[in-house]
Protein backbone atom coordinates (compact mmCIF):
# COMPACT_ATOMS: atom_id res chain seq x y z
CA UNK A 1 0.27 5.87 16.97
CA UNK A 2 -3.01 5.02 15.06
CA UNK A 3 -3.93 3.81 12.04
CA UNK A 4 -7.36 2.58 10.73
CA UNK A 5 -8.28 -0.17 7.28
CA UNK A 6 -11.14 1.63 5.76
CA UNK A 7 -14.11 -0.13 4.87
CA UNK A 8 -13.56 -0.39 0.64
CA UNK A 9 -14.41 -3.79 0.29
CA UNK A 10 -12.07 -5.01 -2.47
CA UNK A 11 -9.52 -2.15 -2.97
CA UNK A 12 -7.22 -0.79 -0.20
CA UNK A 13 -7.53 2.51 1.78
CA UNK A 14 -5.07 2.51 4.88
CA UNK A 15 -4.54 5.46 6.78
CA UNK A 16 -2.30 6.40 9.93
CA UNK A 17 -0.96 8.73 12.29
CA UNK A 18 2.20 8.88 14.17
CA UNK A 19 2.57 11.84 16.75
CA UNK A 20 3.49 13.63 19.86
CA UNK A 21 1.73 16.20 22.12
CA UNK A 22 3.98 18.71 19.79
CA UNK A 23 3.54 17.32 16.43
CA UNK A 24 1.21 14.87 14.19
CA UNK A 25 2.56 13.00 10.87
CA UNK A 26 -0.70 11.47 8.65
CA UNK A 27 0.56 9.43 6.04
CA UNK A 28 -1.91 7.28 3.54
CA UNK A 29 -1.33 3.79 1.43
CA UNK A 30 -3.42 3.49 -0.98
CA UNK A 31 -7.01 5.01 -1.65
CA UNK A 32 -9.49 3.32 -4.26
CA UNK A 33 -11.71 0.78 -4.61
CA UNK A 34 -13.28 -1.40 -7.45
CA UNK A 35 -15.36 0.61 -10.20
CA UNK A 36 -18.32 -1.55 -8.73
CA UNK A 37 -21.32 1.11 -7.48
CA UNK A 38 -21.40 -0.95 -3.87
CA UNK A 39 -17.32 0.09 -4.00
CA UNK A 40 -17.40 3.45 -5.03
CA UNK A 41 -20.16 4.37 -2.27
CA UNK A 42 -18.56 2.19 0.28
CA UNK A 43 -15.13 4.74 -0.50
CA UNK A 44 -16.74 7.94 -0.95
CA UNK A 45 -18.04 7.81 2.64
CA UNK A 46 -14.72 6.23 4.02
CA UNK A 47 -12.86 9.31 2.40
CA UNK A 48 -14.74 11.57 3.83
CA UNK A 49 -15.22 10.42 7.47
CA UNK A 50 -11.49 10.12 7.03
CA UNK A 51 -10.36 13.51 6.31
CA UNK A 52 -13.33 14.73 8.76
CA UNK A 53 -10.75 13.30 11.47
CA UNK A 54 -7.53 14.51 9.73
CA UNK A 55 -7.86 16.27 6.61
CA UNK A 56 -3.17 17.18 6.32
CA UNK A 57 -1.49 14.18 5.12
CA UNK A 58 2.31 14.73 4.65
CA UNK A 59 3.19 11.23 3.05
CA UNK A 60 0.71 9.64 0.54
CA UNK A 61 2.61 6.54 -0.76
CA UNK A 62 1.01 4.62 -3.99
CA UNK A 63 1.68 0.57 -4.37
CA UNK A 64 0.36 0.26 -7.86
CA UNK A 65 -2.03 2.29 -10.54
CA UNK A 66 -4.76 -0.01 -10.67
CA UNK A 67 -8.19 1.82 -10.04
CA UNK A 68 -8.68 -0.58 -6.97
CA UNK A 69 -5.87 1.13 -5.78
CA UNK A 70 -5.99 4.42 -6.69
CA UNK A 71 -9.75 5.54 -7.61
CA UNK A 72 -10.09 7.74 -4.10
CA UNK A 73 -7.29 10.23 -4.63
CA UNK A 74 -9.52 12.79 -6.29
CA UNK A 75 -12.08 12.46 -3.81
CA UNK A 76 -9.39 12.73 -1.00
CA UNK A 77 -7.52 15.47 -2.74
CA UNK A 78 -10.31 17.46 -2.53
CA UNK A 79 -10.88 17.41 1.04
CA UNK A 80 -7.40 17.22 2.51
CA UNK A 81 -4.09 18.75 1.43
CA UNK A 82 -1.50 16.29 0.44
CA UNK A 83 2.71 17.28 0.84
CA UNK A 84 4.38 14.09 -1.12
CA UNK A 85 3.29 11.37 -2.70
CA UNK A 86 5.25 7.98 -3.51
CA UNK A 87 5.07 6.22 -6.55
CA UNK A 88 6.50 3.19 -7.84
CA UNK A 89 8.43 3.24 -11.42
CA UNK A 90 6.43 1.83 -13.83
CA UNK A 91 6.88 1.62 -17.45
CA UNK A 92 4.10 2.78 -20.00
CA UNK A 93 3.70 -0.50 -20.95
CA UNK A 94 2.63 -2.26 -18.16
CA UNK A 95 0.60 1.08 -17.21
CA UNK A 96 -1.15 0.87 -20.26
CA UNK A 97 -1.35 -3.12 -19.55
CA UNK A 98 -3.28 -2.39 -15.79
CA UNK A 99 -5.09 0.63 -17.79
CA UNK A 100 -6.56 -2.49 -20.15
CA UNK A 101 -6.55 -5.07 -17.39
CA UNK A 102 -9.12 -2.38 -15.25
CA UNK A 103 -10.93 -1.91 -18.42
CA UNK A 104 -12.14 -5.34 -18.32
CA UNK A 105 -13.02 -5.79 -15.16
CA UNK A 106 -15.06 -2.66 -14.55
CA UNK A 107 -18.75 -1.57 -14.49
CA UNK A 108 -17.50 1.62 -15.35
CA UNK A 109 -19.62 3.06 -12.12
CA UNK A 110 -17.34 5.27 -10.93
CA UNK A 111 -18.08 9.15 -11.65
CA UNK A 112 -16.71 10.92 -15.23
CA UNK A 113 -14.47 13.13 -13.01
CA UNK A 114 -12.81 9.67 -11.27
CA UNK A 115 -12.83 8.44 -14.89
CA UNK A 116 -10.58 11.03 -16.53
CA UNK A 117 -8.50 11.10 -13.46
CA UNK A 118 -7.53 7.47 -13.83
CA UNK A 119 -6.58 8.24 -17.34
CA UNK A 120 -4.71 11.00 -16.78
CA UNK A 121 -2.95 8.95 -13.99
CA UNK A 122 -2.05 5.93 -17.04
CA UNK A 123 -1.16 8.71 -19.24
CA UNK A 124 1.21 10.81 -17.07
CA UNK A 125 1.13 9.47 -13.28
CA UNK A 126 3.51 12.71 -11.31
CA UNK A 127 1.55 14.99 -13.79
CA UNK A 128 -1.79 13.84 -13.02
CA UNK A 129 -1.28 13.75 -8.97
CA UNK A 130 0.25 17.06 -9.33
CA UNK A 131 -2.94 18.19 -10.75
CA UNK A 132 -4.66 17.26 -7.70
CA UNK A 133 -3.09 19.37 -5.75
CA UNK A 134 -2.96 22.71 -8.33
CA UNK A 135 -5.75 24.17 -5.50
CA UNK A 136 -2.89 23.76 -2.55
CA UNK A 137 -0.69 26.75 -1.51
CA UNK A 138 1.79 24.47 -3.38
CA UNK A 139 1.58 21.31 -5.24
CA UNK A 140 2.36 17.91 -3.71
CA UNK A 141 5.98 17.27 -4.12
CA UNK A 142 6.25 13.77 -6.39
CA UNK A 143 8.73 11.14 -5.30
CA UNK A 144 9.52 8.39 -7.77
CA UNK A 145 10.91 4.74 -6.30
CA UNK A 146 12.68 3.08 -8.53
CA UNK A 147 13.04 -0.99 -8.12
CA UNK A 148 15.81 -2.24 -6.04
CA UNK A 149 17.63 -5.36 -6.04
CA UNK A 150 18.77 -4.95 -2.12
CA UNK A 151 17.74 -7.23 0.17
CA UNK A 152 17.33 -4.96 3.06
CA UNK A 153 17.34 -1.59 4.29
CA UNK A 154 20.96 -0.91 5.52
CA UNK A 155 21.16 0.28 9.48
CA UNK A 156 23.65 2.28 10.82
CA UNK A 157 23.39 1.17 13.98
CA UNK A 158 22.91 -2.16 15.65
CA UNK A 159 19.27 -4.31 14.94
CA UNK A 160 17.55 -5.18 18.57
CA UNK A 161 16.90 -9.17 19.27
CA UNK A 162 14.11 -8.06 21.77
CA UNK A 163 11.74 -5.94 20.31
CA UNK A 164 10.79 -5.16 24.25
CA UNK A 165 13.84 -3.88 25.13
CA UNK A 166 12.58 -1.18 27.41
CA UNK A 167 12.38 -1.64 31.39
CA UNK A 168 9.34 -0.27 33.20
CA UNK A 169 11.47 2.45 35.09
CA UNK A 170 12.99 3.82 31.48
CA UNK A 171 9.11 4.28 30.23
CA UNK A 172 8.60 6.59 33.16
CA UNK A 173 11.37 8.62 32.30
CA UNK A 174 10.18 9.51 28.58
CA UNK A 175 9.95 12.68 26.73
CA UNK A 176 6.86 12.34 25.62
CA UNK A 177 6.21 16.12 24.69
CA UNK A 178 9.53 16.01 21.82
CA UNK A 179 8.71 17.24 18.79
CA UNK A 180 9.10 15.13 15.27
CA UNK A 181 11.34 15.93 12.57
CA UNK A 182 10.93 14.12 8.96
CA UNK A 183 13.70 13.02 7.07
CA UNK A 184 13.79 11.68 2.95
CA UNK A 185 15.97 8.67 2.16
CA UNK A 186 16.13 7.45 -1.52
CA UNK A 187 13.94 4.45 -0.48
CA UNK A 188 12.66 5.80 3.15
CA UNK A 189 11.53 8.46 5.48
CA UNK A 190 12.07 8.87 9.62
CA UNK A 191 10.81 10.75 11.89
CA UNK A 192 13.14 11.55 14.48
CA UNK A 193 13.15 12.99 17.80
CA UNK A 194 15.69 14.66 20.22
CA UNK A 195 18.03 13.56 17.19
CA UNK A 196 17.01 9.85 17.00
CA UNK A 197 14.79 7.65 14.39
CA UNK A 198 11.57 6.82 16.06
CA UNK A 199 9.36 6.30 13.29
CA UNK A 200 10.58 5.16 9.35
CA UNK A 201 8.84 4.30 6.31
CA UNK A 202 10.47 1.86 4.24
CA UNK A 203 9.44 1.47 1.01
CA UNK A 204 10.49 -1.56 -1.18
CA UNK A 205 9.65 -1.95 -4.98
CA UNK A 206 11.21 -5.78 -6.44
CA UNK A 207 12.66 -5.67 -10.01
CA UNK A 208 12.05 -8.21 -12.40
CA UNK A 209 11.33 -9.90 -15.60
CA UNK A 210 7.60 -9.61 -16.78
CA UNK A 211 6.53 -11.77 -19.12
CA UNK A 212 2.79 -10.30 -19.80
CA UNK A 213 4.00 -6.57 -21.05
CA UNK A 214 5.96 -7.92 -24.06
CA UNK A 215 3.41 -10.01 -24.98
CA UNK A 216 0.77 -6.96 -24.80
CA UNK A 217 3.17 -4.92 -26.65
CA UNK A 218 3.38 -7.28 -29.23
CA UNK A 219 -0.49 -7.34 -29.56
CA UNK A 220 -0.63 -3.56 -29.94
CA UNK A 221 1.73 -3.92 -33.09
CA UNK A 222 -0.06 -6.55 -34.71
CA UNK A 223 -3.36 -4.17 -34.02
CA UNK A 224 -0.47 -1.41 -36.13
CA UNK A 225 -1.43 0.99 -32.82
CA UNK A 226 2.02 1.40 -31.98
CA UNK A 227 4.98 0.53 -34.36
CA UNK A 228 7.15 -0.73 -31.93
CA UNK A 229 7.79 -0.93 -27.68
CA UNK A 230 10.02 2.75 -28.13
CA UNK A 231 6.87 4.61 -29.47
CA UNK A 232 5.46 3.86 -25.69
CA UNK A 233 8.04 6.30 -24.56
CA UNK A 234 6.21 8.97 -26.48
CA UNK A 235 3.82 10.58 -24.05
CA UNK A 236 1.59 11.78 -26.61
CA UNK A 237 1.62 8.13 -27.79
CA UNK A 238 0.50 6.93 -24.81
CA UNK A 239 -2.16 9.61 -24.75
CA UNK A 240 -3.77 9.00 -27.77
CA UNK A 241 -3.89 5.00 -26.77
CA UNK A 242 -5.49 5.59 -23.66
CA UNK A 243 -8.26 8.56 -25.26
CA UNK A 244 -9.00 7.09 -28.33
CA UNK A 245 -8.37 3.02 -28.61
CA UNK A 246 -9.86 1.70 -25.21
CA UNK A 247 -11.48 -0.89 -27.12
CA UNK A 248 -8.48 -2.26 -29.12
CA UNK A 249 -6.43 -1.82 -25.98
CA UNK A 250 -8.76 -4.73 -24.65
CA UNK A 251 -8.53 -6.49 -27.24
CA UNK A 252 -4.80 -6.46 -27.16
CA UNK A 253 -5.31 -7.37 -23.45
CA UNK A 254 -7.18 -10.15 -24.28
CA UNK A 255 -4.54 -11.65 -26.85
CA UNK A 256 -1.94 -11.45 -24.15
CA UNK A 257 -3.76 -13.14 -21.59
CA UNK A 258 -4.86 -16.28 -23.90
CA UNK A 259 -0.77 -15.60 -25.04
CA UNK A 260 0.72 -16.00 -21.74
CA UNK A 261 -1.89 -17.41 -20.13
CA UNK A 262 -4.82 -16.28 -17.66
CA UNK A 263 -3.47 -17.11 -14.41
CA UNK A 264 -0.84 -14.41 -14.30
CA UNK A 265 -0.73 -11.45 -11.99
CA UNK A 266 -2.56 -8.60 -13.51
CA UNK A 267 -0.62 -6.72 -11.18
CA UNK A 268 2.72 -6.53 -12.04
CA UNK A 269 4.70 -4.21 -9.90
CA UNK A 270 3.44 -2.93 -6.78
CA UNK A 271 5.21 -0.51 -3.89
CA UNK A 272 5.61 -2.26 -0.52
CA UNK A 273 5.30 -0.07 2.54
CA UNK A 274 6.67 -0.68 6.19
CA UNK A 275 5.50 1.82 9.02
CA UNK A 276 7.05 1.53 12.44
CA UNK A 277 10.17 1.93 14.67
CA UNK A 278 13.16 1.34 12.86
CA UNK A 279 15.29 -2.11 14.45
CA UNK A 280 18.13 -0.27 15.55
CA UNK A 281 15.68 0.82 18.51
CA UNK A 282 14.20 -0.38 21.73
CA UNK A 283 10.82 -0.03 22.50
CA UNK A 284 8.12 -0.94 24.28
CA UNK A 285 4.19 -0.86 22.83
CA UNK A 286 0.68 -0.97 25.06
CA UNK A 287 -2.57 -0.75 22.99
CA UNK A 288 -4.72 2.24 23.52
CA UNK A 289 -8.50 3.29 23.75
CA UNK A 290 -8.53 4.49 19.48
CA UNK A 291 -11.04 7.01 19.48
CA UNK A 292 -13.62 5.99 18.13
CA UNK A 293 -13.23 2.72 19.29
CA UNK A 294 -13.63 0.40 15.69
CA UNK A 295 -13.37 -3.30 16.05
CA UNK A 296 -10.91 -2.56 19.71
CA UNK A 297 -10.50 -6.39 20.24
CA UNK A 298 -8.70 -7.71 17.74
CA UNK A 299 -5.01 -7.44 18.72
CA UNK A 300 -5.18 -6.04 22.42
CA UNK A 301 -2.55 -8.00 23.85
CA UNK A 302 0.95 -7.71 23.11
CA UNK A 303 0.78 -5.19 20.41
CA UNK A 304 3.52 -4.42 17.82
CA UNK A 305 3.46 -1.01 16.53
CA UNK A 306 5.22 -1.73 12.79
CA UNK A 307 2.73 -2.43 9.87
CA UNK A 308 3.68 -4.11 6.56
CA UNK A 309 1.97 -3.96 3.48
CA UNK A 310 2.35 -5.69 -0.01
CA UNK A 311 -0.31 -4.12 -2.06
CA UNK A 312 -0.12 -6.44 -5.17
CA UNK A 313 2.83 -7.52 -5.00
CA UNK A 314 3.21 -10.70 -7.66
CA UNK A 315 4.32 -13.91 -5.05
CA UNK A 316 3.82 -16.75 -7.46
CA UNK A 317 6.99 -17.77 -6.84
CA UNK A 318 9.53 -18.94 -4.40
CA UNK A 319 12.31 -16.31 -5.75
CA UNK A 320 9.83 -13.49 -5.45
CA UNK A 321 8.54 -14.75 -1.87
CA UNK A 322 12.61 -14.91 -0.51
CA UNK A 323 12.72 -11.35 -2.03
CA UNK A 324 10.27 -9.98 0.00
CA UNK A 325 10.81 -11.46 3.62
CA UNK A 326 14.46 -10.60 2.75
CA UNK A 327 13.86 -6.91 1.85
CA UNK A 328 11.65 -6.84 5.28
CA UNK A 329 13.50 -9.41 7.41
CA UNK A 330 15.20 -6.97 10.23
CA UNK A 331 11.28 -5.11 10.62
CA UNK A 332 8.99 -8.02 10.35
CA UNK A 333 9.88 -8.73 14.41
CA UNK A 334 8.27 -5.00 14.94
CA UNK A 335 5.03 -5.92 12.84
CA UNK A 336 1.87 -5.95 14.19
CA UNK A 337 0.11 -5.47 11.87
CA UNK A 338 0.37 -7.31 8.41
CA UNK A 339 -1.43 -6.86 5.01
CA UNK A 340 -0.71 -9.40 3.00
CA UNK A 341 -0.80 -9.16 -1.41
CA UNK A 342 -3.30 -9.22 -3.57
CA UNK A 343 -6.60 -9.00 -0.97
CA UNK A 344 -5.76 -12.36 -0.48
CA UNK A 345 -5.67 -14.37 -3.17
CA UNK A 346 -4.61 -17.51 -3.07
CA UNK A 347 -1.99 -17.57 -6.04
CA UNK A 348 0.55 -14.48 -3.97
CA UNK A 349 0.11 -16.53 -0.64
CA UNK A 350 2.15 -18.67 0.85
CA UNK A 351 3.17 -19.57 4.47
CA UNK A 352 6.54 -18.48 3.78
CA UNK A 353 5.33 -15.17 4.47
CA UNK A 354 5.03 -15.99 8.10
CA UNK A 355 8.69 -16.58 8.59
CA UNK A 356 10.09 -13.80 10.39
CA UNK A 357 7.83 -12.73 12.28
CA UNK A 358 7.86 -13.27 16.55
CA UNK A 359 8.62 -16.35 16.61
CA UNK A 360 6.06 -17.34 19.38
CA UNK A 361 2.45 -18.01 17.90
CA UNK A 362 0.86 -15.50 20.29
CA UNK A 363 2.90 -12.83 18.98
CA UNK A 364 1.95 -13.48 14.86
CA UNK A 365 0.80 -10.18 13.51
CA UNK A 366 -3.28 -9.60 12.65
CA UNK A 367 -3.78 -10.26 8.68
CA UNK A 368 -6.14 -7.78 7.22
CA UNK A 369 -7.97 -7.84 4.18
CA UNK A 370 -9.64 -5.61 2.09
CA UNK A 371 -12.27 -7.39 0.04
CA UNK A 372 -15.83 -7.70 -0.25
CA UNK A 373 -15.91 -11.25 -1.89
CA UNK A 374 -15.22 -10.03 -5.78
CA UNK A 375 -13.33 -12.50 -7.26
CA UNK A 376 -12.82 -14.80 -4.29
CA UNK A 377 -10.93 -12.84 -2.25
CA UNK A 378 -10.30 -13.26 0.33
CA UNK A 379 -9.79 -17.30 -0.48
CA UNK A 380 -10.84 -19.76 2.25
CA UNK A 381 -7.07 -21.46 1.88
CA UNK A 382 -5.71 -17.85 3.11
CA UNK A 383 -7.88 -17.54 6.12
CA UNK A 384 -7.16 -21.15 6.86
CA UNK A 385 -3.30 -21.51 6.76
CA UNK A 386 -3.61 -18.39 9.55
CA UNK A 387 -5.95 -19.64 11.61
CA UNK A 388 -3.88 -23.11 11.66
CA UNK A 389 -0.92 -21.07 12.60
CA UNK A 390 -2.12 -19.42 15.35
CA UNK A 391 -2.79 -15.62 13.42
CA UNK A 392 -5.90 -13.66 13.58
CA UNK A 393 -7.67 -12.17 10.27
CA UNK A 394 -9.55 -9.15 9.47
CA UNK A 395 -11.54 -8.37 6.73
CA UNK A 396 -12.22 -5.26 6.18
CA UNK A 397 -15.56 -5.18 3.55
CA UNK A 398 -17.96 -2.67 2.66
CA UNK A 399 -19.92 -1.55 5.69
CA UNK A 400 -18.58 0.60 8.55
CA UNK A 401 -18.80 -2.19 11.09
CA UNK A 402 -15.84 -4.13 9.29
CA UNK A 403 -13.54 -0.65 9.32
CA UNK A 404 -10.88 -1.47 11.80
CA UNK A 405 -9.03 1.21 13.95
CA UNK A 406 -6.21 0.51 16.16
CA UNK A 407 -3.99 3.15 19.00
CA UNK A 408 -0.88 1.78 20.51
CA UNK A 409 1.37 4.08 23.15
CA UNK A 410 4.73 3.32 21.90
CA UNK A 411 7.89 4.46 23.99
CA UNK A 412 11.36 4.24 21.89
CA UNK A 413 14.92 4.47 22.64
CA UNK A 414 16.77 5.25 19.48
């Protein structure tokens, strides 16, 4: 297994690979970076060094459709064929509410063709990442996750205490040449070998009430664009908002933050993403040499192979906080790797997140960031409350120094 942060600054780009002698699975979270000019160059070049090392990804999942998030895929498209992509279910109103939200807060730097794409994206989000693909032999298949109010991913077979659970004299003994067959689950994917799970990603998307949309709907009435929250169901609505009224969808913005008030998450639903063993297994992990070798010290002891990320997930609050280590609480033991919400902001951390992890300090997954400073992030409080508990952080910035790639062996008994 490897799996690298990409140096975006403030933004996300994560990128993996799971595979045998016989077969390789690439899989992507995420891809953009802020409409900032430092951003956009600081991506470009991380896209392309990245499909320059593997330019077939099979799984491309999407947390959220803010251009942070999101303003690489053309780029990426372009130089690497894509299978499936995963999206999360998000209304046309709060699409059109990021759409505003991202209007606000860019330089508008990014190029005209990363421009319309983001538009499109608002405006029809399967359509426009079908599009991307119309060059392929065929299209990207589009998978659609739809919120969930389980608390965790059901197992069929037992969930290990000991992570470690193989011996020494069972690692010699593995088939290490197997081939990897991938599997689709409403809300994840394995890979399996000789007929067992070694690999799954679990994909978690929390359903709620959110107060900012109807509030922004109610501004675009007053403004007389829309003539009430069903004519958002009309794509050619939608459409026509997003070509034509950028500047009284700001507006509208604006009335709904001074309506609800300015410290609430711009970033309303987001896709959370587990990659590693499934529980049911036992396994045992040693780092490897990850060629090229990118930051190879953080993490060499005692590796965990799983990785969990939040993307922007919205934490303000203690119910939404429980959600989350509940929908993850029989893979967090596996994680080595964590990426907390929201680049780390302050407001969608808490220590909470920590519980569930190893228990022992020493065995507290590496934080990583991506941010470059914009807006705070990542905030001194974060980096702080992990230090004090024992955790390393990463930030991953703008220069390729601060990209971080890891390689772990891992053996597992399904």
């Amino acid at each position: 297994m490897k799996r690298t942060q990409w140096a975006v600054g403030n933004g996300f780009f994560h990128s993996g690979q799971v595979a045998t002698p016989a077969t390789a699975i690439n899989y992507v979270y995420d891809c953009g970076a802020l409409d900032r000019t430092a951003n956009q160059a600081s991506l470009r070049r991380e896209v392309l060094v990245s499909t320059e090392r593997e330019n077939s990804i099979q799984l491309l999942f999407i947390s959220h459709f803010d251009f942070d998030h999101v303003s690489g895929l053309p780029t990426l498209a372009a130089t690497a064929t894509i299978d499936r992509f995963f999206i999360p279910l998000v209304p046309a109103g709060e699409r059109l509410l990021s759409f505003a939200a991202n209007l606000t807060a860019g330089n508008g730097d990014a190029s005209p063709v990363i421009e319309s794409f983001y538009e499109d994206l608002i405006i029809d989000p399967a359509q426009a990442l079908a599009n991307l693909t119309a060059n392929q032999a065929e299209r990207a298949a589009i998978v659609t996750v739809e919120p969930t109010t389980s608390a965790d991913v059901p197992l069929k077979d037992r969930v290990t205490d000991a992570p470690e659970g193989l011996t020494r004299d069972e690692v010699a003994g593995a088939q290490i040449d197997a081939g990897l067959g991938l599997d689709f689950e409403p809300i994840r994917v394995t890979a399996s070998a000789q007929g067992a799970v070694v690999w799954e990603w679990v994909t978690f998307v929390s359903q709620r009430a959110l107060d900012a949309v109807p509030a922004f709907v109610n501004a675009l009435i007053r403004r007389k664009l829309i003539a009430g929250a069903d004519d958002l169901g009309k794509p050619a609505k939608v459409e026509d908002l997003v070509r034509n009224h950028q500047r009284l969808l700001t507006d509208a913005y604006d009335e709904a933050v001074r309506t609800v008030g300015s410290s609430f998450n711009k970033n309303l639903t987001s896709l959370m993403l587990y990659s590693g063993p499934p529980p049911s297994s036992r396994l045992r992990a040693y780092r490897a040499k990850a060629s090229p070798a990118e930051r190879p010290e953080i993490g060499a002891w005692g590796p965990r192979p799983g990785w969990l990320g939040l993307g922007d997930a919205d934490l303000r609050s203690q119910a939404r906080l429980d959600e989350v280590n509940n929908a993850f609480n029989s893979r967090k033991p596996f994680v080595g790797t964590f990426a907390p919400s929201h680049h780390g902001s302050r407001h969608d951390w808490n220590t909470d997140l920590l519980r569930g992890f190893y228990p022992e300090c020493s065995r507290l997954p590496t934080h990583v960031f991506a941010a470059s400073g914009a807006y705070g992030h990542p905030h001194g409080k974060v980096i702080r409350d992990i230090n004090e508990a024992g955790a390393t952080s990463v930030v991953a910035g703008l220069s390729e120094s601060s990209r971080w790639t890891e390689a772990l062996s891992v053996f597992v008994d399904g």
